[in-house]
Protein backbone atom coordinates (compact mmCIF):
# COMPACT_ATOMS: atom_id res chain seq x y z
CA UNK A 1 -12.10 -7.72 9.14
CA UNK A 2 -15.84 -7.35 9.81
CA UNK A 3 -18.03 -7.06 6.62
CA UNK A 4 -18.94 -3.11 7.77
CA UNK A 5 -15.00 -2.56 8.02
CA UNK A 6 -14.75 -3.96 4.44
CA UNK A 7 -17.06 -1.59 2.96
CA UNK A 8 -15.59 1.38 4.74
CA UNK A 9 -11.96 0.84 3.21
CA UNK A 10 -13.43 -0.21 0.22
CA UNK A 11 -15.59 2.98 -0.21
CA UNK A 12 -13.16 5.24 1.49
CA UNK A 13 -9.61 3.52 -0.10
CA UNK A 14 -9.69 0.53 -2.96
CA UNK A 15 -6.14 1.32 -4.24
CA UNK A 16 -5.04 0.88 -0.45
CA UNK A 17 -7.41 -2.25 0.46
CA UNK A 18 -5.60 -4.28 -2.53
CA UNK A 19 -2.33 -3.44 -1.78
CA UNK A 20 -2.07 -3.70 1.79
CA UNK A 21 -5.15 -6.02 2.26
CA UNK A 22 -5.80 -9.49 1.79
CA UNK A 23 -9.20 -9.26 -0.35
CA UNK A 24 -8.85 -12.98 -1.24
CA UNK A 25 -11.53 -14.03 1.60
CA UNK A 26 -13.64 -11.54 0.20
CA UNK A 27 -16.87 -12.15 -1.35
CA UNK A 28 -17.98 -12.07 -4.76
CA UNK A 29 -19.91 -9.23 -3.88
CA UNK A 30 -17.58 -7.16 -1.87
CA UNK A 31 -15.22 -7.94 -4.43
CA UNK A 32 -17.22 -6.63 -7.18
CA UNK A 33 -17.65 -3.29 -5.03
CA UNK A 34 -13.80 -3.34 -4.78
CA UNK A 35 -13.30 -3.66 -8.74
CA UNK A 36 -16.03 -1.29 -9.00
CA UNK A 37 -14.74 1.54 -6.30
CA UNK A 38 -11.25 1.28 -8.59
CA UNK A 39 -12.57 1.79 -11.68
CA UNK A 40 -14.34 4.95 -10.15
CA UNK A 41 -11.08 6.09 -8.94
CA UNK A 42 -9.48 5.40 -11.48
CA UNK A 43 -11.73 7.69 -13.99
CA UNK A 44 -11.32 10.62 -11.78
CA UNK A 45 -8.27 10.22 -11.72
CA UNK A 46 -6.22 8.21 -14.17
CA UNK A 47 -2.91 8.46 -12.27
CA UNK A 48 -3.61 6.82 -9.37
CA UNK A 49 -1.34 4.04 -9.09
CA UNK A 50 1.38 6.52 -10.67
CA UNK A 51 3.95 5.33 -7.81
CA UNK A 52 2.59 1.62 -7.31
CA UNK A 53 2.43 -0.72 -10.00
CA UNK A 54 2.59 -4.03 -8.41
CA UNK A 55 0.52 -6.60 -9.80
CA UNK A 56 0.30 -9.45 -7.55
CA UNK A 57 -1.80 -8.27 -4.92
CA UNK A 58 -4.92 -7.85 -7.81
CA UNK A 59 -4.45 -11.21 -8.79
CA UNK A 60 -7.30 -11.80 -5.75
CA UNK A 61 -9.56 -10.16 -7.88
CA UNK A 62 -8.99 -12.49 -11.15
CA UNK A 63 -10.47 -15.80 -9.98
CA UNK A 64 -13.71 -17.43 -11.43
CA UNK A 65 -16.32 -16.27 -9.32
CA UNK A 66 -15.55 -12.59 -10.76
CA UNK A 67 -15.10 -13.61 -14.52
CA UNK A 68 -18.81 -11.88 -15.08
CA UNK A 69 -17.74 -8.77 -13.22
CA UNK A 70 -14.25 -8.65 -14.91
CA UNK A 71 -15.55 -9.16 -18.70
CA UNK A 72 -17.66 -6.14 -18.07
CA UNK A 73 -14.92 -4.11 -17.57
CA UNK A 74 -13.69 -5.57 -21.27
CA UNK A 75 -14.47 -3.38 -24.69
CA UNK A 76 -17.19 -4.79 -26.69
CA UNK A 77 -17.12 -5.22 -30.39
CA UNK A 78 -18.41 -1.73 -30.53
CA UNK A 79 -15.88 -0.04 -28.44
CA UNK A 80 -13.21 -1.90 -30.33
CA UNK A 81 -14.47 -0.64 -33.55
CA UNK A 82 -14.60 3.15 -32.21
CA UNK A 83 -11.17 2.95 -30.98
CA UNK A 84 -9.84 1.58 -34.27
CA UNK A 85 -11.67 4.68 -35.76
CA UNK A 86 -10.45 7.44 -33.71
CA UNK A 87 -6.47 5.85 -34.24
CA UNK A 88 -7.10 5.83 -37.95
CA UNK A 89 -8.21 9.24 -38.09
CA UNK A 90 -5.60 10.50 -35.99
């Protein structure tokens, strides 16, 4: 798959480009665009992988090129703290 065909699925259909892809040739970039595209999915719409919860196939996305891209996607200290706060108040 051609780098223009890459972007296309992974603008027009992440969830679908994991699962029934193989990403793990993918650049760092594109695969920061992927991570990225599925957390934008994902906060529209927080059941999207309602029926699918396989695992393996993201496992391409966990390797050490994408630690920087993957720890931003991590709470900080801050968020941590706010959580804690909203579950004690609760």
């Amino acid at each position: 798959m051609c780098s223009e065909e890459r972007q296309t699925f992974i603008s027009g259909d992440p969830l679908g480009l994991v699962l029934y892809g193989d990403v793990k040739t993918f650049s760092t970039a594109e695969k920061t665009r992927l991570l990225r595209a599925l957390s934008d999915v994902a906060a529209m719409d927080p059941w999207f992988r309602d029926v699918n919860w396989d695992a393996h196939p993201f496992g391409a996305l966990g390797t050490v090129d994408m630690q920087p891209c993957s720890r931003s996607f991590l709470p900080t200290q801050t968020d941590a703290q706010a959580t804690k706060l909203c579950l004690t108040v609760s």
